[in-house]
N, C-alpha and C. Protein backbone atom coordinates (compact mmCIF):
# COMPACT_ATOMS: atom_id res chain seq x y z
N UNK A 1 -5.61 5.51 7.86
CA UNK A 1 -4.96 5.96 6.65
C UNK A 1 -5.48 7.36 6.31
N UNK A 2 -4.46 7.96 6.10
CA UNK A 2 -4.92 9.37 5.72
C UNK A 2 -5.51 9.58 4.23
N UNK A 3 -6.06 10.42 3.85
CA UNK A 3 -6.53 10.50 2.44
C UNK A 3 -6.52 12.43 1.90
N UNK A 4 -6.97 12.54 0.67
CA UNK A 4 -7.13 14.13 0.51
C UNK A 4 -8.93 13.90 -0.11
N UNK A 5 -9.31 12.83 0.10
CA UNK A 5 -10.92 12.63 -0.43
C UNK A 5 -11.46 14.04 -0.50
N UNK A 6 -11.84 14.67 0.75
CA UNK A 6 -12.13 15.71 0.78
C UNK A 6 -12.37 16.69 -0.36
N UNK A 7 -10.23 17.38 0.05
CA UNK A 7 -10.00 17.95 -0.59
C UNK A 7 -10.52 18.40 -2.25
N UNK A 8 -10.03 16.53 -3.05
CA UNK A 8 -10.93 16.34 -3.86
C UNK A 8 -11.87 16.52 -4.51
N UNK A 9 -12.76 16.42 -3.83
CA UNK A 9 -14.61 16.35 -3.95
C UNK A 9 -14.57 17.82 -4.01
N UNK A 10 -14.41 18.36 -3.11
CA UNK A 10 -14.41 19.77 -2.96
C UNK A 10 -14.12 20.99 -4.30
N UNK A 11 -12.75 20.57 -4.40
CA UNK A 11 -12.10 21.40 -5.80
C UNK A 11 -12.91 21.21 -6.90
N UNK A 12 -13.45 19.63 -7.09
CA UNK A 12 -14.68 19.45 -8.13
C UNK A 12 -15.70 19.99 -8.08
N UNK A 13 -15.67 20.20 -7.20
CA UNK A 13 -16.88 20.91 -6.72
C UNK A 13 -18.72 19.55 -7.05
N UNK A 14 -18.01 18.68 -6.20
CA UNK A 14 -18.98 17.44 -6.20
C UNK A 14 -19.11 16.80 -4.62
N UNK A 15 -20.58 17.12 -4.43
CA UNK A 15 -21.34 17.01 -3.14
C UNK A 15 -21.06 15.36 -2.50
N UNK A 16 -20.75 15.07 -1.44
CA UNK A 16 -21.45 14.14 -1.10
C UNK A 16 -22.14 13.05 -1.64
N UNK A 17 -23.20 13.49 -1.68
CA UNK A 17 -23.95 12.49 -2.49
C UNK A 17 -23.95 12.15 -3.17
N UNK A 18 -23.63 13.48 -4.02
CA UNK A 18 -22.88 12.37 -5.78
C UNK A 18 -21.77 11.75 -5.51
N UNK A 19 -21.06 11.46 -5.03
CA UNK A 19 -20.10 10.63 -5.26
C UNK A 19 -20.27 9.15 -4.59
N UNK A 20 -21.71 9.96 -3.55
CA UNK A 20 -21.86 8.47 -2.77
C UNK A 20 -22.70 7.37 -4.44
N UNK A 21 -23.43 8.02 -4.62
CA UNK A 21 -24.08 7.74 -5.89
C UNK A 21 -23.22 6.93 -6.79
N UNK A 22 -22.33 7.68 -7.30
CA UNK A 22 -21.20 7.13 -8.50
C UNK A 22 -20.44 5.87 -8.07
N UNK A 23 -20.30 5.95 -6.41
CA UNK A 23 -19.63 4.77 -6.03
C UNK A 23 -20.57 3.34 -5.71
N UNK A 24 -21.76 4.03 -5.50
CA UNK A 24 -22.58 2.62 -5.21
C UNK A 24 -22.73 2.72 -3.72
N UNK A 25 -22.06 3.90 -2.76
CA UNK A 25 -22.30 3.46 -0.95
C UNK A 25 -22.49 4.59 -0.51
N UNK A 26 -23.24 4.53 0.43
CA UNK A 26 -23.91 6.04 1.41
C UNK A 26 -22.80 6.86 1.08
N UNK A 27 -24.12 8.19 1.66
CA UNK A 27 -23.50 9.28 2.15
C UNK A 27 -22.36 9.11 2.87
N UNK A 28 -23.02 8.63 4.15
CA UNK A 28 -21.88 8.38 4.91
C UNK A 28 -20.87 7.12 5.29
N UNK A 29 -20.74 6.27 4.08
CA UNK A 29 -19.59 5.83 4.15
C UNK A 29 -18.45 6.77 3.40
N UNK A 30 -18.89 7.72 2.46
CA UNK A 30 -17.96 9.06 1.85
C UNK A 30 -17.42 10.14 3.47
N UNK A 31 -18.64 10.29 4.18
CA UNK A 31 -18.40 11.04 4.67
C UNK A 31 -17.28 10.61 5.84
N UNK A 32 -17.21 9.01 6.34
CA UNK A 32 -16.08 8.37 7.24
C UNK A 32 -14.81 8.25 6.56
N UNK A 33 -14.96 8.04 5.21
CA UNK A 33 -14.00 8.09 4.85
C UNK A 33 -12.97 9.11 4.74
N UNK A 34 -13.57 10.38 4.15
CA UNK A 34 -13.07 11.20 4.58
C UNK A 34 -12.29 11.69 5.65
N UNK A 35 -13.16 11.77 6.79
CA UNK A 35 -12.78 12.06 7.93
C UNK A 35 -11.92 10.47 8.74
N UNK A 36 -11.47 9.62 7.88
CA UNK A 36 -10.26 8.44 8.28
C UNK A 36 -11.00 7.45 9.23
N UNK A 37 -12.30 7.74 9.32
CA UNK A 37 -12.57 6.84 10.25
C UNK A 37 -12.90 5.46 9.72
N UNK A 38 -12.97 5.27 8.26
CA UNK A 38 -12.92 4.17 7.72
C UNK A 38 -12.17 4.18 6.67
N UNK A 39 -11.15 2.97 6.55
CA UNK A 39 -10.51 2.71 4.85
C UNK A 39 -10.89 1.29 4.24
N UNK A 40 -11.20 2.36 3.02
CA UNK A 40 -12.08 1.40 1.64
C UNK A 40 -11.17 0.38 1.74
N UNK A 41 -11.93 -0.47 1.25
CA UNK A 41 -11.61 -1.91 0.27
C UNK A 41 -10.92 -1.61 -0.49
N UNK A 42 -9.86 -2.33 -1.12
CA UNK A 42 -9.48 -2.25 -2.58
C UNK A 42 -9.88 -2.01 -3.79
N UNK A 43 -11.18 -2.82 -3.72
CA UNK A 43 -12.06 -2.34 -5.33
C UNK A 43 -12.78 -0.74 -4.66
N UNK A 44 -12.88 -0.28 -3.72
CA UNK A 44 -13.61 1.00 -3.27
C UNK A 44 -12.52 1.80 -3.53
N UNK A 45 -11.45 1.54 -3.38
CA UNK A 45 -10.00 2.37 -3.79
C UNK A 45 -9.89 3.10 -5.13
N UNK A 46 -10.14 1.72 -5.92
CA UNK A 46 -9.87 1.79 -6.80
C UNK A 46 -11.04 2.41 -7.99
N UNK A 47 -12.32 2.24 -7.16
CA UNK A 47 -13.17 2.95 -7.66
C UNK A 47 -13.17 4.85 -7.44
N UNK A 48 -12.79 4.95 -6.41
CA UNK A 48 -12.65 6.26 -6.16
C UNK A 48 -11.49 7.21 -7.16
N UNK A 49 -10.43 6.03 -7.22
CA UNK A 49 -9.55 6.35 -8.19
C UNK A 49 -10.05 6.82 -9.53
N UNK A 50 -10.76 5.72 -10.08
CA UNK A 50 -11.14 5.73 -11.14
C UNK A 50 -11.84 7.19 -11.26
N UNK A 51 -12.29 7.12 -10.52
CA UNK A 51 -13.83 8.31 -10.79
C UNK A 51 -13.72 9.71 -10.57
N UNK A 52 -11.93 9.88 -9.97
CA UNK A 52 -11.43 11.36 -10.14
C UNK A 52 -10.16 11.56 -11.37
N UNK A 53 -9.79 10.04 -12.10
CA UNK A 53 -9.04 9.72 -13.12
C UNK A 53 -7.84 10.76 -12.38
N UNK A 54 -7.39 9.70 -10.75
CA UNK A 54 -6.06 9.67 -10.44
C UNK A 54 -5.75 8.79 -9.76
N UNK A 55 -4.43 8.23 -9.79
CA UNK A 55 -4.08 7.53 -8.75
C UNK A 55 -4.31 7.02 -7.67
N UNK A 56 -4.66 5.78 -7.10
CA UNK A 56 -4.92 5.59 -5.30
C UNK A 56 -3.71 6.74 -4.59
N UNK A 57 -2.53 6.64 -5.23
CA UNK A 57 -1.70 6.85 -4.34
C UNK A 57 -2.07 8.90 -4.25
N UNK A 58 -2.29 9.41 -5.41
CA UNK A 58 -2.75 10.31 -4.90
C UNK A 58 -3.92 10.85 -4.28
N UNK A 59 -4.59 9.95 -3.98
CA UNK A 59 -5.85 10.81 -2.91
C UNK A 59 -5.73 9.97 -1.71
N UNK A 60 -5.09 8.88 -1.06
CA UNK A 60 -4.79 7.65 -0.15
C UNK A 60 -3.20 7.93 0.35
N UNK A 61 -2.87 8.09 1.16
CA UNK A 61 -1.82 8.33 2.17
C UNK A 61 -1.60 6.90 2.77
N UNK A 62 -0.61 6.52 2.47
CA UNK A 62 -0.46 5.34 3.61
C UNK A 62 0.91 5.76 4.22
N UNK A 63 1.06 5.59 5.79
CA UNK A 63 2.52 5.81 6.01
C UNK A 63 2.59 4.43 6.83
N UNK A 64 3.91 4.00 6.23
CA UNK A 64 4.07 2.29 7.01
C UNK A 64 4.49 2.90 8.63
N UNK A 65 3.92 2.28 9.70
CA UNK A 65 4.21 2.14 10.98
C UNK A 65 5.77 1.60 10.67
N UNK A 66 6.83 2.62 11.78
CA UNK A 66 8.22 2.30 11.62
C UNK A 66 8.03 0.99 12.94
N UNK A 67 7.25 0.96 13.89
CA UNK A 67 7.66 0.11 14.88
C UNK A 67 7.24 -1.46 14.13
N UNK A 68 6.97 -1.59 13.02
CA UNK A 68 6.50 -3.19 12.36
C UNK A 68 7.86 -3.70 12.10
């Protein structure tokens, strides 16, 4: 799943770590996420949501596979 996490964090201008902090999970589960190599849980979704006060759908990309 694609995401703009990054992007995000970035424009806030909020490190890494703080956000690993605010969420409760490593560095680097922020930092996989980012880079797509892992997608959150639902409540991790929704925490991330919360904590830039936007939408899952705007920082979380999902595109449905057409071959399903």
């Amino acid at each position: 799943m694609n995401n703009r996490l990054e992007e995000i964090r970035k424009k806030r201008g909020i490190k890494q770590e703080e956000l690993a902090a605010a969420l409760e999970v490593s560095r680097q589960t922020v930092g996989s996420l980012e880079n797509g190599r892992y997608n959150p849980s639902i409540l991790l979704a929704f925490k991330i949501a919360r904590f830039f006060d936007l939408r899952i759908e705007e920082i979380f990309i999902y595109e449905e596979d057409e071959r399903v």
